[in-house]
C-alpha atoms as a PDB file:
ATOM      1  CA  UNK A   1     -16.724  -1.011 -23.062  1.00  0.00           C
ATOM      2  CA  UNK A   2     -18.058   0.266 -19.552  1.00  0.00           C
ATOM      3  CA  UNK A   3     -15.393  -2.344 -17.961  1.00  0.00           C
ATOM      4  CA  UNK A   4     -12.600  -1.119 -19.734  1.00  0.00           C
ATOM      5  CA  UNK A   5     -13.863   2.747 -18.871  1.00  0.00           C
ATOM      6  CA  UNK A   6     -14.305   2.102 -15.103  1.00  0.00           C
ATOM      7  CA  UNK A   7     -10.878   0.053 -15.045  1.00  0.00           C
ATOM      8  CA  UNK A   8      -9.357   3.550 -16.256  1.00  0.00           C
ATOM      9  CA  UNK A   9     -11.249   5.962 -14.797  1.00  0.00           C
ATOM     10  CA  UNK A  10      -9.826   8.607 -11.898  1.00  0.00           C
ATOM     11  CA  UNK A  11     -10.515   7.544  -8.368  1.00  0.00           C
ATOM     12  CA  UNK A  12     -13.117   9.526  -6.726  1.00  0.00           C
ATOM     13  CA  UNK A  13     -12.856  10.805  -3.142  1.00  0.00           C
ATOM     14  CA  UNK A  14     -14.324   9.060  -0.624  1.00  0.00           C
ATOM     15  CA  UNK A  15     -17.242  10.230   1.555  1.00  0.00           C
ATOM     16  CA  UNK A  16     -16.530  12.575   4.357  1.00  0.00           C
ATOM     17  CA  UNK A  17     -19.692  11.065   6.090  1.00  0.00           C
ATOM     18  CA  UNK A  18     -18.276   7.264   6.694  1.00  0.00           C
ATOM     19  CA  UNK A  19     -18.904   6.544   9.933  1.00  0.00           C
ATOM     20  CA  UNK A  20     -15.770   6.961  11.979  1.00  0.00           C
ATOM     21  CA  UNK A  21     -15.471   3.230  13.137  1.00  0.00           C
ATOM     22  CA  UNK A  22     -15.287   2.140   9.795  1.00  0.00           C
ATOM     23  CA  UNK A  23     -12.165   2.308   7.397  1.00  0.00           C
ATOM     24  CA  UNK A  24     -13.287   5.094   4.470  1.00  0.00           C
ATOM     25  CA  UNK A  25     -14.542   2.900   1.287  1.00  0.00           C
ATOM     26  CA  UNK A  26     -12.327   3.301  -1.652  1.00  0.00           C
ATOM     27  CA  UNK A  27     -12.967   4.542  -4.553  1.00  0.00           C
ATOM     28  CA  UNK A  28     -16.201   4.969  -6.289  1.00  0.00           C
ATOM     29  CA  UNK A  29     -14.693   3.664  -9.389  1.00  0.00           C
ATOM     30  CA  UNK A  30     -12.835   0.526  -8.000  1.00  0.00           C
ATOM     31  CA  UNK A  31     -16.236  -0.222  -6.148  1.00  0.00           C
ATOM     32  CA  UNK A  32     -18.148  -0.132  -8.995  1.00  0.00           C
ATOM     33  CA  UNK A  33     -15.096  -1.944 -11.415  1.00  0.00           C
ATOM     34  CA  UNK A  34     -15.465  -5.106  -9.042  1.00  0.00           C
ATOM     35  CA  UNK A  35     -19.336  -4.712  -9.186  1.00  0.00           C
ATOM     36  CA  UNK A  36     -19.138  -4.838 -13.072  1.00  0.00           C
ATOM     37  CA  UNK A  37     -16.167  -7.841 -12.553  1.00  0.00           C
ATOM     38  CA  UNK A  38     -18.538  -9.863 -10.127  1.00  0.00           C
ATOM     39  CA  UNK A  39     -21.687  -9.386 -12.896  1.00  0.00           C
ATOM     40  CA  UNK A  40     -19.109 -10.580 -15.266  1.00  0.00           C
ATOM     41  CA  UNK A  41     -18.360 -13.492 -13.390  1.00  0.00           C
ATOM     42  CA  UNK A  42     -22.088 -14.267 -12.834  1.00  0.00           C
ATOM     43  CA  UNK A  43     -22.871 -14.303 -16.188  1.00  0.00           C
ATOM     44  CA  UNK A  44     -19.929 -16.682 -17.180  1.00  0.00           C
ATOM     45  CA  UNK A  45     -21.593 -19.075 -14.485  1.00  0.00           C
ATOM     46  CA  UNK A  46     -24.815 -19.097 -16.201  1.00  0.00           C
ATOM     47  CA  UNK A  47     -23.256 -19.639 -19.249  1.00  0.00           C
ATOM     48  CA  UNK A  48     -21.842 -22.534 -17.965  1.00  0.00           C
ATOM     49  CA  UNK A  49     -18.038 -20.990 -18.879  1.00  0.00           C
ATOM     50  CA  UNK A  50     -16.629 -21.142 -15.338  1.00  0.00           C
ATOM     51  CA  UNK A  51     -12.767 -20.555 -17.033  1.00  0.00           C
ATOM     52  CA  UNK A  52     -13.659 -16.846 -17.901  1.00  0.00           C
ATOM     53  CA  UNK A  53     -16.464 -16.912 -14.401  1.00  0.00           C
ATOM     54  CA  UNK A  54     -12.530 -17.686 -12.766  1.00  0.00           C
ATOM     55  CA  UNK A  55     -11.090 -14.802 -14.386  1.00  0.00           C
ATOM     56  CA  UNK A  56     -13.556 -12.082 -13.308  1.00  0.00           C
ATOM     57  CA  UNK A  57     -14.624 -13.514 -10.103  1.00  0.00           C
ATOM     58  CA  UNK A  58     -10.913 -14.125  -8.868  1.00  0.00           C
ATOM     59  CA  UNK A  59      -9.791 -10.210 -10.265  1.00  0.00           C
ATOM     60  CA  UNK A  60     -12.599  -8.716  -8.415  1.00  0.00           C
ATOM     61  CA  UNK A  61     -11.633 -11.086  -5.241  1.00  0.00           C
ATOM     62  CA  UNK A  62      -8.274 -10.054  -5.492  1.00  0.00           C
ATOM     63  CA  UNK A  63      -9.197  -5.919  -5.805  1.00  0.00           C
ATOM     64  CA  UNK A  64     -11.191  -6.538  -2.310  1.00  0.00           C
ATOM     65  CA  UNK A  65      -7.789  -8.020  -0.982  1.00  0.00           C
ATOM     66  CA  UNK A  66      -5.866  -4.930  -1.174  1.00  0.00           C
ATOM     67  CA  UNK A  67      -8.533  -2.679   1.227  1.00  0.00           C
ATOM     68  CA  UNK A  68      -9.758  -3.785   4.654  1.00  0.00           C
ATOM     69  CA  UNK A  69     -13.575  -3.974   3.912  1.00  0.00           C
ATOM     70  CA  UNK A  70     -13.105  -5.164   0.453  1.00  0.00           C
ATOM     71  CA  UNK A  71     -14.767  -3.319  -2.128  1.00  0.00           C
ATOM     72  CA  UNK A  72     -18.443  -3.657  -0.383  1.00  0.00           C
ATOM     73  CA  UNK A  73     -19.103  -4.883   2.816  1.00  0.00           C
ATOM     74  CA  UNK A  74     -22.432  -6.070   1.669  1.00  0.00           C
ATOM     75  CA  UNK A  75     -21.209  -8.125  -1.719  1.00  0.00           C
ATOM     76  CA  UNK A  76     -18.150  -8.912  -0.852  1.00  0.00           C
ATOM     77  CA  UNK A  77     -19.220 -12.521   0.971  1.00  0.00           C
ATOM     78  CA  UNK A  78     -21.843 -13.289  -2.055  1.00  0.00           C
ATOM     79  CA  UNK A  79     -18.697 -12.204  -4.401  1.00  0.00           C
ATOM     80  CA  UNK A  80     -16.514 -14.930  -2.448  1.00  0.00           C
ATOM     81  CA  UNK A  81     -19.331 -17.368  -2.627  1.00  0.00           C
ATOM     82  CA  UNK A  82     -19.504 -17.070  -6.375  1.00  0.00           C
ATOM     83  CA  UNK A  83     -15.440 -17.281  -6.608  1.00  0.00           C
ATOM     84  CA  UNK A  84     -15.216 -20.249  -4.910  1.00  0.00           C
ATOM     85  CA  UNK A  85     -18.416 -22.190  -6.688  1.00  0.00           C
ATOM     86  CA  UNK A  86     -16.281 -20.997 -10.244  1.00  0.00           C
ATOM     87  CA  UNK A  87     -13.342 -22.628  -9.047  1.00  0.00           C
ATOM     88  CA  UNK A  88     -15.297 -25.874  -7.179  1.00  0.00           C
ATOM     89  CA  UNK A  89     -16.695 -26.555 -11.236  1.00  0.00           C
ATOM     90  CA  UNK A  90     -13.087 -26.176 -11.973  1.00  0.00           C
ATOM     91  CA  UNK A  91     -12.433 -29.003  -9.867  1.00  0.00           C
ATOM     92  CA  UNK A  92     -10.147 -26.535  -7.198  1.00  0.00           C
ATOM     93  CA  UNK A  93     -11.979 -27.853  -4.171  1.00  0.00           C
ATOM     94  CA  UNK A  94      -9.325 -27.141  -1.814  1.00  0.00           C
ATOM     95  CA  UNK A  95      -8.736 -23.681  -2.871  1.00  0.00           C
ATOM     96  CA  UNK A  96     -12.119 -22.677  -2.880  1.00  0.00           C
ATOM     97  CA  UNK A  97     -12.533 -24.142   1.032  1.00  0.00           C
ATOM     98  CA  UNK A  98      -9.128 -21.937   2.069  1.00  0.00           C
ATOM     99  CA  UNK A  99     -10.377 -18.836   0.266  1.00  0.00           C
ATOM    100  CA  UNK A 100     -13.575 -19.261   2.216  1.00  0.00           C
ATOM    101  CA  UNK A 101     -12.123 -20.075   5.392  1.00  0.00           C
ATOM    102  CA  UNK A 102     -10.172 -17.290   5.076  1.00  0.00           C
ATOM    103  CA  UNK A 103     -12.523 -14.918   4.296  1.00  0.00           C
ATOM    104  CA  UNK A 104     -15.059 -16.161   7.030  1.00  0.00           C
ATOM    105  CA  UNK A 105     -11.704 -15.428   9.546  1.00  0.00           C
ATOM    106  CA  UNK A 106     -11.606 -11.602   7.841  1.00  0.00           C
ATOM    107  CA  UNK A 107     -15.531 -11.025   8.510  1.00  0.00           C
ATOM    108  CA  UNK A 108     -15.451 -11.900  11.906  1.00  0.00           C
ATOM    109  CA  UNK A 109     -12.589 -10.482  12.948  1.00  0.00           C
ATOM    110  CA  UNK A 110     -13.899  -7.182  10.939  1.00  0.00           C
ATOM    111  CA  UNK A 111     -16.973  -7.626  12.368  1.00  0.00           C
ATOM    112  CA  UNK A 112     -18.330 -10.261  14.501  1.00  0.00           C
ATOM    113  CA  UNK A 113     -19.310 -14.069  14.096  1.00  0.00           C
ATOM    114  CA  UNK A 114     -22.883 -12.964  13.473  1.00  0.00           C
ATOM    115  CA  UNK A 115     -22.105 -10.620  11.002  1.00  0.00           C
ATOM    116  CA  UNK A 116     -24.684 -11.499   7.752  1.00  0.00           C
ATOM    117  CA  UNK A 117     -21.325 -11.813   5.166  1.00  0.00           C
ATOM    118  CA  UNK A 118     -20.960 -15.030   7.387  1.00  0.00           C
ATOM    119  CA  UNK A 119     -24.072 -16.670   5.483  1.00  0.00           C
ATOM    120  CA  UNK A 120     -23.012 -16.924   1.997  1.00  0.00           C
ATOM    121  CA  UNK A 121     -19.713 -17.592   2.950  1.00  0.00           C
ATOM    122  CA  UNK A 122     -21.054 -20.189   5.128  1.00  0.00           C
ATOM    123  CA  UNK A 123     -23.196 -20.843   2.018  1.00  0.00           C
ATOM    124  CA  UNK A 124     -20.218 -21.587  -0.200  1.00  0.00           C
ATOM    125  CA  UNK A 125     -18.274 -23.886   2.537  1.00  0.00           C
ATOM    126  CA  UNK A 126     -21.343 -25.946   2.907  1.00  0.00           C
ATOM    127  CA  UNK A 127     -21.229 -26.223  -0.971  1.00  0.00           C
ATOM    128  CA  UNK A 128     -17.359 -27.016  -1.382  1.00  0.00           C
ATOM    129  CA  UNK A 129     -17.777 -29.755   1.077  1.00  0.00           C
ATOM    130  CA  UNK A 130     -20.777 -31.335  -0.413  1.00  0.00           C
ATOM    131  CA  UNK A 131     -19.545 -31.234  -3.775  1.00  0.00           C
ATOM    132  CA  UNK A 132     -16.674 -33.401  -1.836  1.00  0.00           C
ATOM    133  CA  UNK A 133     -18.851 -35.901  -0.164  1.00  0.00           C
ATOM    134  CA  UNK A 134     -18.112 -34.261   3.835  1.00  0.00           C
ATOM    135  CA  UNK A 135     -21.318 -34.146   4.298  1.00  0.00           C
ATOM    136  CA  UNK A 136     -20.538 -33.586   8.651  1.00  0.00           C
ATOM    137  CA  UNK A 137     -18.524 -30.257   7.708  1.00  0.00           C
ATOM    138  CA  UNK A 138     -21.625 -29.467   5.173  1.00  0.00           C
ATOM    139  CA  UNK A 139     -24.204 -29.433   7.820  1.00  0.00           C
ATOM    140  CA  UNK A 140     -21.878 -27.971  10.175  1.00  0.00           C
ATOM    141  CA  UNK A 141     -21.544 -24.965   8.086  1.00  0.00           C
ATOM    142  CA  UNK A 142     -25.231 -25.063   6.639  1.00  0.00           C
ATOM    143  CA  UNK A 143     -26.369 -24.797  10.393  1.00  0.00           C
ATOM    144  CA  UNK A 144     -24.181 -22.117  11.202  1.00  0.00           C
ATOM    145  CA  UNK A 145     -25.469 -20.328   7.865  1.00  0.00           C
ATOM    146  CA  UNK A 146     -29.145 -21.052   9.263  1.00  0.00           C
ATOM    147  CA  UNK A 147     -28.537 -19.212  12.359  1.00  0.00           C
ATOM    148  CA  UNK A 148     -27.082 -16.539  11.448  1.00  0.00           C
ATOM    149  CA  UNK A 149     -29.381 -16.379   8.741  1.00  0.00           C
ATOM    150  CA  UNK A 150     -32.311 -16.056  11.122  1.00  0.00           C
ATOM    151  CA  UNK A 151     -30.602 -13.558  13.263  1.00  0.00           C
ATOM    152  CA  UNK A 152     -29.725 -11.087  10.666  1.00  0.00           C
ATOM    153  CA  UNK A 153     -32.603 -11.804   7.737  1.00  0.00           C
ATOM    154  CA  UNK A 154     -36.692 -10.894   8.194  1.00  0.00           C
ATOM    155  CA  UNK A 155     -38.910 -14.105   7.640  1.00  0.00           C
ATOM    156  CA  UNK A 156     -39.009 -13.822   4.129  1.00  0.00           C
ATOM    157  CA  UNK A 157     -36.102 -13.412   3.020  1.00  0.00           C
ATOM    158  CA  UNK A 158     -34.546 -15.119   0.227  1.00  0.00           C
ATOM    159  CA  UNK A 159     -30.835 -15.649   1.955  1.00  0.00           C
ATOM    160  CA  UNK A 160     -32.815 -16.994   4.845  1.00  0.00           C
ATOM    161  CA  UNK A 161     -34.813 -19.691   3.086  1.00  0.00           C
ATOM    162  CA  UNK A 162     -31.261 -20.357   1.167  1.00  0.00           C
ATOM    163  CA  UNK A 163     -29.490 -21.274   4.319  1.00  0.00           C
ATOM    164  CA  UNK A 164     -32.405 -23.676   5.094  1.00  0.00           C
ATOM    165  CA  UNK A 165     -32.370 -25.219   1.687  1.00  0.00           C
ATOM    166  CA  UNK A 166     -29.023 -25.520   2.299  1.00  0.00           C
ATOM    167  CA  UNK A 167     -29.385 -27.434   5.256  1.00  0.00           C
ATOM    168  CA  UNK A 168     -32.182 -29.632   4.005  1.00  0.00           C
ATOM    169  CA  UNK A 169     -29.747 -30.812   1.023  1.00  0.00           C
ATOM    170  CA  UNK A 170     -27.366 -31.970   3.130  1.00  0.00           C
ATOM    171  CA  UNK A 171     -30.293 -34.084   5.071  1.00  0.00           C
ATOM    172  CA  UNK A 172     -30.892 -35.341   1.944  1.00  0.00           C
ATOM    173  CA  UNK A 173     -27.522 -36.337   1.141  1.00  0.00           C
ATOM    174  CA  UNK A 174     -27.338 -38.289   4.583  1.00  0.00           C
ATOM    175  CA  UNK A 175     -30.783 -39.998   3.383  1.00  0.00           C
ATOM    176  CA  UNK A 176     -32.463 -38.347   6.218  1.00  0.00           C
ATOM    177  CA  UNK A 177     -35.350 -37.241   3.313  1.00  0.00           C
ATOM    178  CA  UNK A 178     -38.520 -36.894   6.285  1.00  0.00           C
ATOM    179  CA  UNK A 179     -36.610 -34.330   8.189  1.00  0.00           C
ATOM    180  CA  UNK A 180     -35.073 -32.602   5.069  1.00  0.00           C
ATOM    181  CA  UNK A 181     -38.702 -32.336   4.180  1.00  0.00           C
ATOM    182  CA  UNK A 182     -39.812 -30.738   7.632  1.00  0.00           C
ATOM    183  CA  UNK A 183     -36.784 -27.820   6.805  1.00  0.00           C
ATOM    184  CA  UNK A 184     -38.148 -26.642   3.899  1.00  0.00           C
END
């Protein structure tokens, strides 16, 4: 019931106090309708019903298409991440990788190459690849979640010790299990 309110709910203004080097976000409503899309979506996953995770994952994707920022500039990399793992189960490898890729290409030319939406979008391309066995374009993009991981993340974080896990599996996939060891 609170999706289908939100979905037809007025817009609400957006804040006069947006920093001027950054486009205005939209509306409070479509921000939180993609929120309440990408929970959706998540809790298809764990259900193990990645048809109806597809559905909500790929409307809410396709909301953050039509502004600049996306919805959120801080979920919209983890919502891409969980997109692309929905359609990866679905066996749409290649589609997943593109969305990704393309979305990595929006960050950094939003932001910069550093920019922390880079780590779960390097998160998910790690993933995609694994899932398909390229284990040299894994670790490439594990690494690069890694650093930027470190750069952006305190010590303890939970994204950090993700893109070292991350790293680490793909080690293990390459039977390298001594040095996958050392990384986590």
């Amino acid at each position: 019931a609170t999706l289908e309110r939100l979905e037809h709910a007025p817009p609400v203004a957006a804040s006069p106090l947006a920093h001027p080097s950054q486009a205005p976000f939209p509306a409070l409503t479509s921000h939180l309708f993609v929120q309440a899309l990408q929970v959706r979506g998540q809790m298809a996953v764990m259900q193990g019903d990645y048809g109806t995770a597809r559905h909500y994952l790929e409307r809410a994707y396709n909301m953050c298409q039509d502004n600049a920022y996306g919805s959120s500039t801080f979920s919209y990399g983890s919502l891409v991440e969980q997109y692309s793992r929905a359609l990866v189960a679905l066996s749409f490898r290649s589609e997943a990788v593109e969305i990704l890729e393309r979305s990595v290409t929006r960050i950094e030319v939003l932001f910069t190459k550093t920019h922390p939406q880079i780590v779960p979008l390097s998160l998910g391309l790690s993933w995609a690849y694994k899932e398909q066995g390229r284990t040299r374009e894994a670790m490439a993009w594990a690494k690069r979640a890694a650093v930027v991981a470190h750069q952006s993340y305190t010590k303890f974080h939970p994204r950090r010790a993700e893109a070292q896990s991350a790293v680490a599996q793909v080690l293990m996939m390459q039977g390298q299990y001594e040095v996958a060891a050392d990384k986590l």
